[in-house]
PDB file of N, CA and C in Angstrom:
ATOM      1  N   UNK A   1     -11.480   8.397 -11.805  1.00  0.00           N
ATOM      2  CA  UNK A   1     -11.729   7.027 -11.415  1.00  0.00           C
ATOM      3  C   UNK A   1     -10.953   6.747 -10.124  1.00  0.00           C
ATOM      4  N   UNK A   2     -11.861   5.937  -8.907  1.00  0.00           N
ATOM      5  CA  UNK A   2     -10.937   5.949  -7.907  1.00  0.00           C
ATOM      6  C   UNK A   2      -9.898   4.833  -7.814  1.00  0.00           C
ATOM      7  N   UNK A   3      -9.162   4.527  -7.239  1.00  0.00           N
ATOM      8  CA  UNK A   3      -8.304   3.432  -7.307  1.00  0.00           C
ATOM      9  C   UNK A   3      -8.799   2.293  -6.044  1.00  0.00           C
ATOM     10  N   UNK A   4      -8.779   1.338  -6.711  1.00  0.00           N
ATOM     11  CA  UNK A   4      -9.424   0.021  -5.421  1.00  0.00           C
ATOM     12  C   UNK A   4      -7.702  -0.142  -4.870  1.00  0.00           C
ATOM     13  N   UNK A   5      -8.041  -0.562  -3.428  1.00  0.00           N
ATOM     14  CA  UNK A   5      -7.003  -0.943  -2.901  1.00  0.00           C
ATOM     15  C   UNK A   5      -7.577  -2.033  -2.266  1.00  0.00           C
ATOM     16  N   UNK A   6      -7.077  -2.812  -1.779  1.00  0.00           N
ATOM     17  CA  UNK A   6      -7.416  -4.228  -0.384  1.00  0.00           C
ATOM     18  C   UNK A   6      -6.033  -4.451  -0.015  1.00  0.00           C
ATOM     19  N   UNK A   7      -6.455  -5.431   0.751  1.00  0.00           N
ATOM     20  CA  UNK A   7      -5.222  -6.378   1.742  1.00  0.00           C
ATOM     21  C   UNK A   7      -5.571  -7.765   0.964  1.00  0.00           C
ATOM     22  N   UNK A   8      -4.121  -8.318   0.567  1.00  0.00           N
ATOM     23  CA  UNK A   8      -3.990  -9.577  -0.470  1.00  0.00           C
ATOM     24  C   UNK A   8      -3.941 -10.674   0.790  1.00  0.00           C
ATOM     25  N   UNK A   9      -3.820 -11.850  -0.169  1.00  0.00           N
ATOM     26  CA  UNK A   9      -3.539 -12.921   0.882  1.00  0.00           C
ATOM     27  C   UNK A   9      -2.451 -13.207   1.998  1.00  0.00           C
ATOM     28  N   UNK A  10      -1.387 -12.216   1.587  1.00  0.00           N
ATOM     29  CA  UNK A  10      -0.282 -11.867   2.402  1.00  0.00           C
ATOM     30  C   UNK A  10      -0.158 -10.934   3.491  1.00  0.00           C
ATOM     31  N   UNK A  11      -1.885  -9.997   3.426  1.00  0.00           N
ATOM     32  CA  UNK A  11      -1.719  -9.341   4.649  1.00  0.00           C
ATOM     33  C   UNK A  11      -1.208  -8.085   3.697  1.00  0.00           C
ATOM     34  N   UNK A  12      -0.972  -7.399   2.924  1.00  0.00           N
ATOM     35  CA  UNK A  12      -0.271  -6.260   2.222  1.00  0.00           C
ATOM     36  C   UNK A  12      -1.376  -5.438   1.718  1.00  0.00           C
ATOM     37  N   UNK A  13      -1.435  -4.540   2.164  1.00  0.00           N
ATOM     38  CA  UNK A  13      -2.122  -3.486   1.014  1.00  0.00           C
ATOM     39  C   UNK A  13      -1.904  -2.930  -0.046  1.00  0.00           C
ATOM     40  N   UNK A  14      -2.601  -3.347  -0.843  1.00  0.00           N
ATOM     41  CA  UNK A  14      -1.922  -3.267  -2.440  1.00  0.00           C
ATOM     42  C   UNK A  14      -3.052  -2.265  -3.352  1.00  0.00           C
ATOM     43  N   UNK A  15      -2.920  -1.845  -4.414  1.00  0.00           N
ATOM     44  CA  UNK A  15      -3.473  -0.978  -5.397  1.00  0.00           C
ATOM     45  C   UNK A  15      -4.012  -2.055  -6.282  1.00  0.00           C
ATOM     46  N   UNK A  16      -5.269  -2.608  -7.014  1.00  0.00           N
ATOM     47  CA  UNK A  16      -5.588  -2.958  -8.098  1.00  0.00           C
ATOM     48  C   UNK A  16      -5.316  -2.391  -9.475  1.00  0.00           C
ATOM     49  N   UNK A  17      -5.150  -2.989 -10.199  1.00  0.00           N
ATOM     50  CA  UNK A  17      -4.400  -2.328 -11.685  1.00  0.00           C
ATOM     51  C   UNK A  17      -6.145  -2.166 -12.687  1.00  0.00           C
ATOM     52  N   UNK A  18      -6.581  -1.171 -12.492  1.00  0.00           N
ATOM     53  CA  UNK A  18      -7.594  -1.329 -13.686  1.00  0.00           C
ATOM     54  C   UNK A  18      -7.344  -1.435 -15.058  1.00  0.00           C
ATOM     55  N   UNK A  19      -8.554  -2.270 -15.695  1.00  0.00           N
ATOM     56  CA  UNK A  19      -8.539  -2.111 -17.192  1.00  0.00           C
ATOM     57  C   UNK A  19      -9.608  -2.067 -17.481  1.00  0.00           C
ATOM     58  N   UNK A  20      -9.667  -0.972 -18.785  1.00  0.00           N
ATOM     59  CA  UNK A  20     -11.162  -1.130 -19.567  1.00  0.00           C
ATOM     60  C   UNK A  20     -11.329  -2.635 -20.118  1.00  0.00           C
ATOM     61  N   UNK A  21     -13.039  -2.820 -19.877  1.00  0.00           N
ATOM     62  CA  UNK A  21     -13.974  -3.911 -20.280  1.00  0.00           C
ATOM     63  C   UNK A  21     -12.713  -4.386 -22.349  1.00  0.00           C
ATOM     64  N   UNK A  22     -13.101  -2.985 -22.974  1.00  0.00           N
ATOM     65  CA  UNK A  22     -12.729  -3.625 -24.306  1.00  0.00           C
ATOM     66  C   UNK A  22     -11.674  -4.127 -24.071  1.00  0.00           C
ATOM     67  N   UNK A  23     -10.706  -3.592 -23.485  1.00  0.00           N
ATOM     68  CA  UNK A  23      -9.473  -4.382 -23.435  1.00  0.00           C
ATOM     69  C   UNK A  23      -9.213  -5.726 -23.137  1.00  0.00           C
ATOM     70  N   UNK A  24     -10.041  -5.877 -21.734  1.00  0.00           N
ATOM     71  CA  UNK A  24      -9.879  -7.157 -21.331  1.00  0.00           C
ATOM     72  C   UNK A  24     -11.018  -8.173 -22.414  1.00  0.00           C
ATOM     73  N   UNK A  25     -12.249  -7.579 -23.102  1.00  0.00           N
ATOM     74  CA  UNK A  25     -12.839  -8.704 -24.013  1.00  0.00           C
ATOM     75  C   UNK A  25     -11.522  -9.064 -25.139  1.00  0.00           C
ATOM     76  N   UNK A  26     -10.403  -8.150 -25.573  1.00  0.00           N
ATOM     77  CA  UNK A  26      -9.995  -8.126 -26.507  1.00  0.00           C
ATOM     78  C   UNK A  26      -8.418  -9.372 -25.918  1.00  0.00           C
ATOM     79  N   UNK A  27      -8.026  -8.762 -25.153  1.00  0.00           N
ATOM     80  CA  UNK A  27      -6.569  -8.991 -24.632  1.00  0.00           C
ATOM     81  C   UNK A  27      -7.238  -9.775 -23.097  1.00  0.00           C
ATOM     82  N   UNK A  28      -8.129 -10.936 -23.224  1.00  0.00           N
ATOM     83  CA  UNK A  28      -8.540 -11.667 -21.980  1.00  0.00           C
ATOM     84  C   UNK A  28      -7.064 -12.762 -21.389  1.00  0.00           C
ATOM     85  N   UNK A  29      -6.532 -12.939 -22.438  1.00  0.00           N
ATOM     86  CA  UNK A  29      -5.590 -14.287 -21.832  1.00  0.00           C
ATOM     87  C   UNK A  29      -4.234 -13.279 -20.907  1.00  0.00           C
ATOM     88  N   UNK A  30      -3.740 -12.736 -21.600  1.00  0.00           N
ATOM     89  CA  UNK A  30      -2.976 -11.163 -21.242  1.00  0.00           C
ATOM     90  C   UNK A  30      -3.771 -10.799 -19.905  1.00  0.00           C
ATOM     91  N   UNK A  31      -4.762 -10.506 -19.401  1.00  0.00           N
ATOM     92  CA  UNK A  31      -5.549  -9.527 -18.307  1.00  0.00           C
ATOM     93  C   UNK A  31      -6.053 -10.722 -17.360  1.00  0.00           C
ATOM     94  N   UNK A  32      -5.913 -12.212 -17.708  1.00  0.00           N
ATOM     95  CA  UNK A  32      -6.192 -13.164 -16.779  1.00  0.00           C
ATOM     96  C   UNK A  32      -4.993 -13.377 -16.242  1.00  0.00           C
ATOM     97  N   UNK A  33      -3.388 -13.412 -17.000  1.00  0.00           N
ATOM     98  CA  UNK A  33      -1.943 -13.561 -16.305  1.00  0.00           C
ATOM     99  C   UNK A  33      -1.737 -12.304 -15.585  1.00  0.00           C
ATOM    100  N   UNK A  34      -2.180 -10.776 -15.960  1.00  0.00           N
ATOM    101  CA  UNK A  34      -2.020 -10.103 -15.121  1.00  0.00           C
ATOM    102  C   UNK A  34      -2.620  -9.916 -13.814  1.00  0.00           C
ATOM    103  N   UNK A  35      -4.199 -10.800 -13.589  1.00  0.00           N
ATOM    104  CA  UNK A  35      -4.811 -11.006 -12.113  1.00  0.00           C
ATOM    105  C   UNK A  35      -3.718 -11.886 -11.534  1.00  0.00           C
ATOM    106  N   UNK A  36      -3.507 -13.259 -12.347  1.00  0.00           N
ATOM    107  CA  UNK A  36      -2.719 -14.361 -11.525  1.00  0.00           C
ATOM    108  C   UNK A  36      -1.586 -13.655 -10.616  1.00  0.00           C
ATOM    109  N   UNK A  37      -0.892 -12.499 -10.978  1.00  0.00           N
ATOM    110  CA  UNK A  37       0.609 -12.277 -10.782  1.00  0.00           C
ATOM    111  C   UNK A  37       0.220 -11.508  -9.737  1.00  0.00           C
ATOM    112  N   UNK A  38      -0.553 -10.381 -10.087  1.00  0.00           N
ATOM    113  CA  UNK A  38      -0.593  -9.296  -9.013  1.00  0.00           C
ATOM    114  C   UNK A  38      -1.814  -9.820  -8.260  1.00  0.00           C
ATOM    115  N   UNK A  39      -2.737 -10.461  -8.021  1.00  0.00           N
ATOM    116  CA  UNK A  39      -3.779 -11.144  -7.302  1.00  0.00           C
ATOM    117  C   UNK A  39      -5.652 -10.915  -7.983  1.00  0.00           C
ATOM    118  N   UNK A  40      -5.523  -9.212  -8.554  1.00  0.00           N
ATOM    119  CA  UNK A  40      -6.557  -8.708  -8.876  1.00  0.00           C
ATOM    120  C   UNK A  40      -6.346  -7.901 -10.028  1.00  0.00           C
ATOM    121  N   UNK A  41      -7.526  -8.025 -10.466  1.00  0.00           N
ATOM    122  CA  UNK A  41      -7.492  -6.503 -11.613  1.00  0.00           C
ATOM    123  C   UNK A  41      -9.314  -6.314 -11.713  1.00  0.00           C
ATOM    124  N   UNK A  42      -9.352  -4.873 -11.665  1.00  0.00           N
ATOM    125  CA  UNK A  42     -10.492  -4.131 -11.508  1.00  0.00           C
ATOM    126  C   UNK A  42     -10.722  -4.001 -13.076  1.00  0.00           C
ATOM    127  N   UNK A  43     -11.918  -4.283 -13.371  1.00  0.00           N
ATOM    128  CA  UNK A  43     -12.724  -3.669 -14.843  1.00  0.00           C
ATOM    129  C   UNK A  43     -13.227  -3.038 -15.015  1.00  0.00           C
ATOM    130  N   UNK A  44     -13.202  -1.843 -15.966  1.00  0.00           N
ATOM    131  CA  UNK A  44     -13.883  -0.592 -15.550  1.00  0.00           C
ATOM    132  C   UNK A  44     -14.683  -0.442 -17.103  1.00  0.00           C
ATOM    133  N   UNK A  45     -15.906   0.358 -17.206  1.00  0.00           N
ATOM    134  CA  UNK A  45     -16.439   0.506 -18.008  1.00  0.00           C
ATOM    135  C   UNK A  45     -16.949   1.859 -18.103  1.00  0.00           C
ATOM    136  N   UNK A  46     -16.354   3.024 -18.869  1.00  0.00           N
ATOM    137  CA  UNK A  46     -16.847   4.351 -18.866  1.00  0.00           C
ATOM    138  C   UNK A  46     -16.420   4.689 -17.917  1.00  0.00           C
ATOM    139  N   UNK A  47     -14.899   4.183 -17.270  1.00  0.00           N
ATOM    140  CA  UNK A  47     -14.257   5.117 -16.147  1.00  0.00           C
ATOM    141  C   UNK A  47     -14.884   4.459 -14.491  1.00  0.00           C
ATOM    142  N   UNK A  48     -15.558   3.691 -14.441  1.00  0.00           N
ATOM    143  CA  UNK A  48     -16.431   3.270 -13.468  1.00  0.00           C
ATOM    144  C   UNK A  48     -16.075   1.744 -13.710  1.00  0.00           C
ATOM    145  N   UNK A  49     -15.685   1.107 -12.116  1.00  0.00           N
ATOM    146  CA  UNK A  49     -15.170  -0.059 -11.966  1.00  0.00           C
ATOM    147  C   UNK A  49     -16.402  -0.602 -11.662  1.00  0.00           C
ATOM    148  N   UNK A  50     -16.505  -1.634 -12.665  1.00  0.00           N
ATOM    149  CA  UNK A  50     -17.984  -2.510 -13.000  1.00  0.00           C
ATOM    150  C   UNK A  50     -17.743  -3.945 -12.044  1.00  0.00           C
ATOM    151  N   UNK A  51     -16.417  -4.783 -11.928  1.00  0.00           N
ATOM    152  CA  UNK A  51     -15.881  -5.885 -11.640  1.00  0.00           C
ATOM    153  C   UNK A  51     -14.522  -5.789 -11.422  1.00  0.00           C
ATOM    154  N   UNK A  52     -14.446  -6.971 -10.471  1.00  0.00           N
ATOM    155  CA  UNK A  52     -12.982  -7.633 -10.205  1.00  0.00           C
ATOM    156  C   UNK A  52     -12.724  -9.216 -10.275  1.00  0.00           C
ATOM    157  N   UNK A  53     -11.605  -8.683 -11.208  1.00  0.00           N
ATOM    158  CA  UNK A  53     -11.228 -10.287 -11.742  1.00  0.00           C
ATOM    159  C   UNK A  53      -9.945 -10.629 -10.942  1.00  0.00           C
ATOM    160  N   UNK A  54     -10.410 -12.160 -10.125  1.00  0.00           N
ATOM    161  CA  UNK A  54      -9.655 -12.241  -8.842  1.00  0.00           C
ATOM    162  C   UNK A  54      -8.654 -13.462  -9.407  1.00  0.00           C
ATOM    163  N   UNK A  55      -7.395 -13.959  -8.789  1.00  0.00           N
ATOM    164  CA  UNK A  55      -6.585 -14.953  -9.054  1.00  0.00           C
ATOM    165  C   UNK A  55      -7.115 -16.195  -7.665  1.00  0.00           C
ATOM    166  N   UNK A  56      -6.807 -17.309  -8.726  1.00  0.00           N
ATOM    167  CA  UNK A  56      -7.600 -18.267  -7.556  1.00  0.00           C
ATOM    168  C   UNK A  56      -6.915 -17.925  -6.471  1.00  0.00           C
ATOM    169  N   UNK A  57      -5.870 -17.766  -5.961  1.00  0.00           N
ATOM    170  CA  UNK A  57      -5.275 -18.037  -4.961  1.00  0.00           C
ATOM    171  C   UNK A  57      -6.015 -16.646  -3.645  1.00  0.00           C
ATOM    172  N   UNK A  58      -6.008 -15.827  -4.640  1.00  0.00           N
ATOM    173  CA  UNK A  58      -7.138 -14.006  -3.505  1.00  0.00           C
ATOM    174  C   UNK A  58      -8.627 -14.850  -3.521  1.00  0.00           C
ATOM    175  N   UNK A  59      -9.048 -15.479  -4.405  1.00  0.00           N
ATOM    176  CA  UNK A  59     -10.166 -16.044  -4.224  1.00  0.00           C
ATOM    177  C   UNK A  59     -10.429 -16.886  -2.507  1.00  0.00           C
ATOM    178  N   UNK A  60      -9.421 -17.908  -3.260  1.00  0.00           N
ATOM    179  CA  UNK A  60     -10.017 -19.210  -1.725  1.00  0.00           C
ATOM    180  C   UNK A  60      -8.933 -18.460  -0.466  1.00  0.00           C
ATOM    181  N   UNK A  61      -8.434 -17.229  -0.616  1.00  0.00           N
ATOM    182  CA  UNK A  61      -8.131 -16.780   0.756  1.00  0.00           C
ATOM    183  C   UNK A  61      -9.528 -16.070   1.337  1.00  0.00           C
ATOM    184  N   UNK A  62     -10.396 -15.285   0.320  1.00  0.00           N
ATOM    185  CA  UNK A  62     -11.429 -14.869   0.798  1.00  0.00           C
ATOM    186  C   UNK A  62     -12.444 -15.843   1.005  1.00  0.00           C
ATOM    187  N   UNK A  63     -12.407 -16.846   0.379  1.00  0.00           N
ATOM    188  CA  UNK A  63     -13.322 -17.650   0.992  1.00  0.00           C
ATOM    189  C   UNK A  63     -13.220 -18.504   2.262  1.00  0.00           C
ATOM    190  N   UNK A  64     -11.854 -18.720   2.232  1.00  0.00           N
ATOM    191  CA  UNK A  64     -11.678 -19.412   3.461  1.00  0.00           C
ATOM    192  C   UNK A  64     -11.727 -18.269   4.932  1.00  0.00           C
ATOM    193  N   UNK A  65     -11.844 -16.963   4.525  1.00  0.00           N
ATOM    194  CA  UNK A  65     -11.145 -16.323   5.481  1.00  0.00           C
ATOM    195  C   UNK A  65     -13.337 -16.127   6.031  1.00  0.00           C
ATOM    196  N   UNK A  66     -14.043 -16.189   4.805  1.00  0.00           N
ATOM    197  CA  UNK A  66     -15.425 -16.088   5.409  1.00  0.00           C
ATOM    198  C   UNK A  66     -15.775 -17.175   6.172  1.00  0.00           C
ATOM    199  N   UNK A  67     -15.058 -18.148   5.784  1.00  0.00           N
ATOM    200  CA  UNK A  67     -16.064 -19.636   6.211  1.00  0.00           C
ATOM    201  C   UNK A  67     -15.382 -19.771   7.558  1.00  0.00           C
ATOM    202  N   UNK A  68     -14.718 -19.058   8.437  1.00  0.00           N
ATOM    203  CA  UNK A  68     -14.255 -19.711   9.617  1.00  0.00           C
ATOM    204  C   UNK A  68     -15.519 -19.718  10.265  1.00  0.00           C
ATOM    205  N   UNK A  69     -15.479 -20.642  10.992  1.00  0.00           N
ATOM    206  CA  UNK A  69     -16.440 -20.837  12.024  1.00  0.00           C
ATOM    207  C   UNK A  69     -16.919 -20.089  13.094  1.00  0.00           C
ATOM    208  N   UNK A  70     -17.959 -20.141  13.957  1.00  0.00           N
ATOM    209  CA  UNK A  70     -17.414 -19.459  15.247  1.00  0.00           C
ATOM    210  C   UNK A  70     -16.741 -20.111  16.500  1.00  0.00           C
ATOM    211  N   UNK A  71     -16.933 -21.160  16.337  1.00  0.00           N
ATOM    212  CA  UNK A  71     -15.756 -21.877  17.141  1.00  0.00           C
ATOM    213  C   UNK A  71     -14.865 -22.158  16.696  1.00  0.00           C
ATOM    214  N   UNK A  72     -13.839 -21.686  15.962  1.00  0.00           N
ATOM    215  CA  UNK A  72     -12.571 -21.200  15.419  1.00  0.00           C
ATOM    216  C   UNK A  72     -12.423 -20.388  15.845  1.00  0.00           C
ATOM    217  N   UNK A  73     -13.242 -19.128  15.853  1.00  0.00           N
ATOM    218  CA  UNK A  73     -12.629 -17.880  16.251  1.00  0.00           C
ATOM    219  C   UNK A  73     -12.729 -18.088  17.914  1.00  0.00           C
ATOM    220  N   UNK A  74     -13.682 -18.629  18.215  1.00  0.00           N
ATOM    221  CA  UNK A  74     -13.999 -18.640  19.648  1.00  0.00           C
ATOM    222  C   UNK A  74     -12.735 -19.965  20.362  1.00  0.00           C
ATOM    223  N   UNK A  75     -12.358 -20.558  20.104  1.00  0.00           N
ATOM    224  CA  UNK A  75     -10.962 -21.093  20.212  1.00  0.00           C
ATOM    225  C   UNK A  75      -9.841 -20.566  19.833  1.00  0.00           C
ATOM    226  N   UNK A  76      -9.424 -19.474  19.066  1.00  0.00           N
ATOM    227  CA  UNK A  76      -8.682 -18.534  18.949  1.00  0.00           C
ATOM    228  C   UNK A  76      -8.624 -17.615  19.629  1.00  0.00           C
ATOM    229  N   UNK A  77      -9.557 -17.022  20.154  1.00  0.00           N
ATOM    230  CA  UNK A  77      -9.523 -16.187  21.280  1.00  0.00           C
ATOM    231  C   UNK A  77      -9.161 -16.648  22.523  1.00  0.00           C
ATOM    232  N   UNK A  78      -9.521 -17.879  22.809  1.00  0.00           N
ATOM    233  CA  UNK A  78      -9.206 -18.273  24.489  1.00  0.00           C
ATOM    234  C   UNK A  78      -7.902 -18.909  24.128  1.00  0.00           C
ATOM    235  N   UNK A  79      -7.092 -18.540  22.751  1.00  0.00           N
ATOM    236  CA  UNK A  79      -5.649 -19.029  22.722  1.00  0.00           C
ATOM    237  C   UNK A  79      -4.971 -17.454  23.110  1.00  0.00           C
ATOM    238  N   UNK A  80      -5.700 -17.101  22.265  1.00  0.00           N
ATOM    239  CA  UNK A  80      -5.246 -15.536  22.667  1.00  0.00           C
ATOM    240  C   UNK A  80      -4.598 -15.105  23.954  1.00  0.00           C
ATOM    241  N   UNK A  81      -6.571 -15.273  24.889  1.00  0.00           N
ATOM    242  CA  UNK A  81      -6.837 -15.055  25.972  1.00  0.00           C
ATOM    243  C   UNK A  81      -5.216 -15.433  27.157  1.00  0.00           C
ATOM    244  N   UNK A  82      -5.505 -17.244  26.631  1.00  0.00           N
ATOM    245  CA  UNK A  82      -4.705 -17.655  27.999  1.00  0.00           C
ATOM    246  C   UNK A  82      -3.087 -17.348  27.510  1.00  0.00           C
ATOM    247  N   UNK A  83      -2.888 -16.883  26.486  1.00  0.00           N
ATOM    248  CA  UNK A  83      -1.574 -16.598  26.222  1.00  0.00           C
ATOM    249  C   UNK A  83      -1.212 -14.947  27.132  1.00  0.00           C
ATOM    250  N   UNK A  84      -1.816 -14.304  27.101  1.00  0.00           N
ATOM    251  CA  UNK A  84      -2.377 -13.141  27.673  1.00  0.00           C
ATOM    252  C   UNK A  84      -2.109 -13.336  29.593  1.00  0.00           C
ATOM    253  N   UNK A  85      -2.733 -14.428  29.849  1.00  0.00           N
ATOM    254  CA  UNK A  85      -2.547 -14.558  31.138  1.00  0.00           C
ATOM    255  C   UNK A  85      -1.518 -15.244  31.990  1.00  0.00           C
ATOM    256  N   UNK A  86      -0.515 -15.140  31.516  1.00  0.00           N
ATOM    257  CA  UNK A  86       0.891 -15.878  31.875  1.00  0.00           C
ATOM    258  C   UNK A  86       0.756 -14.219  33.566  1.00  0.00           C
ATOM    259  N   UNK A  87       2.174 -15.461  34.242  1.00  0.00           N
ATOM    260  CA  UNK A  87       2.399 -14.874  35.812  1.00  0.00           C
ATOM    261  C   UNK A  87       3.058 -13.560  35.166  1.00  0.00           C
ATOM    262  N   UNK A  88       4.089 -13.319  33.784  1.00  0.00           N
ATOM    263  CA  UNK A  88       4.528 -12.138  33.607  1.00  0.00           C
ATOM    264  C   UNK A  88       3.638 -11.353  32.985  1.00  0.00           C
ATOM    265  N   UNK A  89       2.494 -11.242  32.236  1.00  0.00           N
ATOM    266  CA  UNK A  89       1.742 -10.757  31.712  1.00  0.00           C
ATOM    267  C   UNK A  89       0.897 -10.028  32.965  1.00  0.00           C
ATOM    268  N   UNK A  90       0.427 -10.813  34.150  1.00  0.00           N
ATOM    269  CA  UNK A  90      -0.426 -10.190  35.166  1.00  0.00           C
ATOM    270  C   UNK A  90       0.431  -9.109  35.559  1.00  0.00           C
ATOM    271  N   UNK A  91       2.126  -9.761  36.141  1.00  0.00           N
ATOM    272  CA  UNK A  91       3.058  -8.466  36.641  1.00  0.00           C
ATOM    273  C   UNK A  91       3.271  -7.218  36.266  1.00  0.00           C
ATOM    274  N   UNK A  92       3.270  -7.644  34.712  1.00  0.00           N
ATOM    275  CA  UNK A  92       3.496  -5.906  33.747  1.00  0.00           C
ATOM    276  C   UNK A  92       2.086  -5.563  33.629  1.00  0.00           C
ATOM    277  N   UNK A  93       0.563  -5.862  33.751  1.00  0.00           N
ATOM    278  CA  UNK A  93      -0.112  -4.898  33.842  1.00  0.00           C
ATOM    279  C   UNK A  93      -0.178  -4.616  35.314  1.00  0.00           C
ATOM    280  N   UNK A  94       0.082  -5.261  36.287  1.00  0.00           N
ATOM    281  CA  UNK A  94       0.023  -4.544  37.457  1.00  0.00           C
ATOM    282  C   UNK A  94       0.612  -3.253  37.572  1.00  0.00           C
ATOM    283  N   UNK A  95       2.127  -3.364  36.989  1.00  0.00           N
ATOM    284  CA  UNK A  95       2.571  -2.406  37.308  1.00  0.00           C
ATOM    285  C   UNK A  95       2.453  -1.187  36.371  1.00  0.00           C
ATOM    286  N   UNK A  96       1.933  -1.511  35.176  1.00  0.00           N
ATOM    287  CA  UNK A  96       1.232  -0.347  33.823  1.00  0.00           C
ATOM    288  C   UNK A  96       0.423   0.092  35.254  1.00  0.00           C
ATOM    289  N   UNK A  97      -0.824  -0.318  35.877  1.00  0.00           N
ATOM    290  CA  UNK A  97      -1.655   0.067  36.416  1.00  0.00           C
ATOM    291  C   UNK A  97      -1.461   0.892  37.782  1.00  0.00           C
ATOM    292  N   UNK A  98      -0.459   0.333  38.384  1.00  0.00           N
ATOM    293  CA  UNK A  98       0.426   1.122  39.352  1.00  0.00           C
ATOM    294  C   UNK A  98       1.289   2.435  39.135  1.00  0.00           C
ATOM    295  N   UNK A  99       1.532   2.044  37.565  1.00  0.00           N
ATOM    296  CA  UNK A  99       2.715   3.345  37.400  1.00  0.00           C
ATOM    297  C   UNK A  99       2.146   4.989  37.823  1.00  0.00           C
ATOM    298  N   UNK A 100       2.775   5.537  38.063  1.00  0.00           N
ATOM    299  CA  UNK A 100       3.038   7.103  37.922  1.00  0.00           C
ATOM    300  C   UNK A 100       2.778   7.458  35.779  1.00  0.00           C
ATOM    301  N   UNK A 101       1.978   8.794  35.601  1.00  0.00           N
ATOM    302  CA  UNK A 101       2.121   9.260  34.457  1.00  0.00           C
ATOM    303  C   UNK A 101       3.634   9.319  33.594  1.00  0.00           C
ATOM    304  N   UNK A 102       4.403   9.703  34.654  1.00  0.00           N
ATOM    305  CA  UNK A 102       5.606   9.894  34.469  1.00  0.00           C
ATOM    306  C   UNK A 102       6.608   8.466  33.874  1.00  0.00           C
ATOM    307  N   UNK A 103       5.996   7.899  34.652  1.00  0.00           N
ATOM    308  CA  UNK A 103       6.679   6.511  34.609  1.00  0.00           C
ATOM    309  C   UNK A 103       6.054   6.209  33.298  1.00  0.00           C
ATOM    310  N   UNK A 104       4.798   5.915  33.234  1.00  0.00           N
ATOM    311  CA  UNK A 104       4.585   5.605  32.117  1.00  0.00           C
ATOM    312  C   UNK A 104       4.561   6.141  30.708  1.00  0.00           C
ATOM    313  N   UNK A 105       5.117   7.447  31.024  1.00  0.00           N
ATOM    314  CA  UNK A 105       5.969   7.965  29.618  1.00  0.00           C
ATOM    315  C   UNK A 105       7.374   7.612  29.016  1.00  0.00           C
ATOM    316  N   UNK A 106       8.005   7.431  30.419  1.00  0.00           N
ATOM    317  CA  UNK A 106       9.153   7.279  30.146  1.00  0.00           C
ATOM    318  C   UNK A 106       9.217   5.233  29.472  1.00  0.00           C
ATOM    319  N   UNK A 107       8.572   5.060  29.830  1.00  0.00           N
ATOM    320  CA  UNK A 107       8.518   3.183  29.219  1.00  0.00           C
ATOM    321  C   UNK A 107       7.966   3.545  28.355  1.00  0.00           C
ATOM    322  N   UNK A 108       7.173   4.357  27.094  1.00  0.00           N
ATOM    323  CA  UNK A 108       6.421   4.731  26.164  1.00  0.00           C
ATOM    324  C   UNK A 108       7.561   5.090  25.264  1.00  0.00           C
ATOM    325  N   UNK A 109       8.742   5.717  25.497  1.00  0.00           N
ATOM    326  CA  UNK A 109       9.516   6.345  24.619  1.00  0.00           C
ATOM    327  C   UNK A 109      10.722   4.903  24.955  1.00  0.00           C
ATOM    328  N   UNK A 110      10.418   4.701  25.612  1.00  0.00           N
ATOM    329  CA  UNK A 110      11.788   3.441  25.734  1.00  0.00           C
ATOM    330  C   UNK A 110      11.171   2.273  24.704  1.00  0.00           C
ATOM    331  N   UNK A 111       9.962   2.034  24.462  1.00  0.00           N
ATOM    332  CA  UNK A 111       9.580   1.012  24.074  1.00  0.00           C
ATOM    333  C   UNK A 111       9.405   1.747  22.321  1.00  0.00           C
ATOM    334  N   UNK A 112       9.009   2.778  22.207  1.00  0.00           N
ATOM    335  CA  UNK A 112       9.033   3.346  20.730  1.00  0.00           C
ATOM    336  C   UNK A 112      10.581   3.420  20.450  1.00  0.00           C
ATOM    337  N   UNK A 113      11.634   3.744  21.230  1.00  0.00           N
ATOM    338  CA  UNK A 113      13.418   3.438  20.562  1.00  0.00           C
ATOM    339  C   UNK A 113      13.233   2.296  20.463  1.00  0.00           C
ATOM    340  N   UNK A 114      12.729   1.036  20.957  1.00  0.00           N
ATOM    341  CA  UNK A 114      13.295   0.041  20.641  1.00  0.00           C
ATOM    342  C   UNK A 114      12.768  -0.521  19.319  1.00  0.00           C
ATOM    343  N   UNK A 115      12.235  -0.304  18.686  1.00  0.00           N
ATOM    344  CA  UNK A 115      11.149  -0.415  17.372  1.00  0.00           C
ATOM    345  C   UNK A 115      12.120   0.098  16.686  1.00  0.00           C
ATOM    346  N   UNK A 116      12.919   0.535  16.315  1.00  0.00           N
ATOM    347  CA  UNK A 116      13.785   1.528  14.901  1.00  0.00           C
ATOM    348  C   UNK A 116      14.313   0.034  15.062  1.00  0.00           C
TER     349      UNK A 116
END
């Protein structure tokens, strides 16, 4: 059986916890607190994940995350955009674009030390 994974409402990639169908007809109040906590739980029937039983909260993130608009996103982007185009933003790609190979290795490993 494979294991479901997604990204929760937090942005995390997480593992779903399966359970067999009998279990959850049997032990439903038990397998509804275990969606609430961890976000999801997969139902499987004969080893084969039939459903996912979601916690409201993974729910209305996926729903809200479908219903954006396109002028949401399209106003998000030109926030993006003009954030992007500041006088220091033009300078450092000028000079990305100017650099030497060399040069631009050496700012590649300066900028990966500074990440630890």
């Amino acid at each position: 059986m494979a294991t479901l994974t997604f990204k929760n409402s937090r942005g995390e990639l997480v593992d779903v916890p399966s359970v067999a169908a009998t279990r959850v007809k049997n032990e439903f109040g038990q397998i509804l607190e275990q969606a609430t906590h961890t976000g999801a739980v997969a139902i499987t029937r004969h080893d084969t994940t039939k459903a996912v039983l979601l916690s409201l909260a993974e729910f209305e993130s996926l729903v809200s995350a479908r219903s954006r608009t396109l002028d949401a996103l399209s106003n998000e982007f030109d926030e993006l955009l003009a954030g992007m185009q500041t006088q220091k933003s033009r300078k450092g790609m000028k000079a990305a674009f100017n650099a030497s190979p060399a040069q631009l290795g050496r700012a590649a490993v300066k900028g990966a030390r500074k990440k630890k």
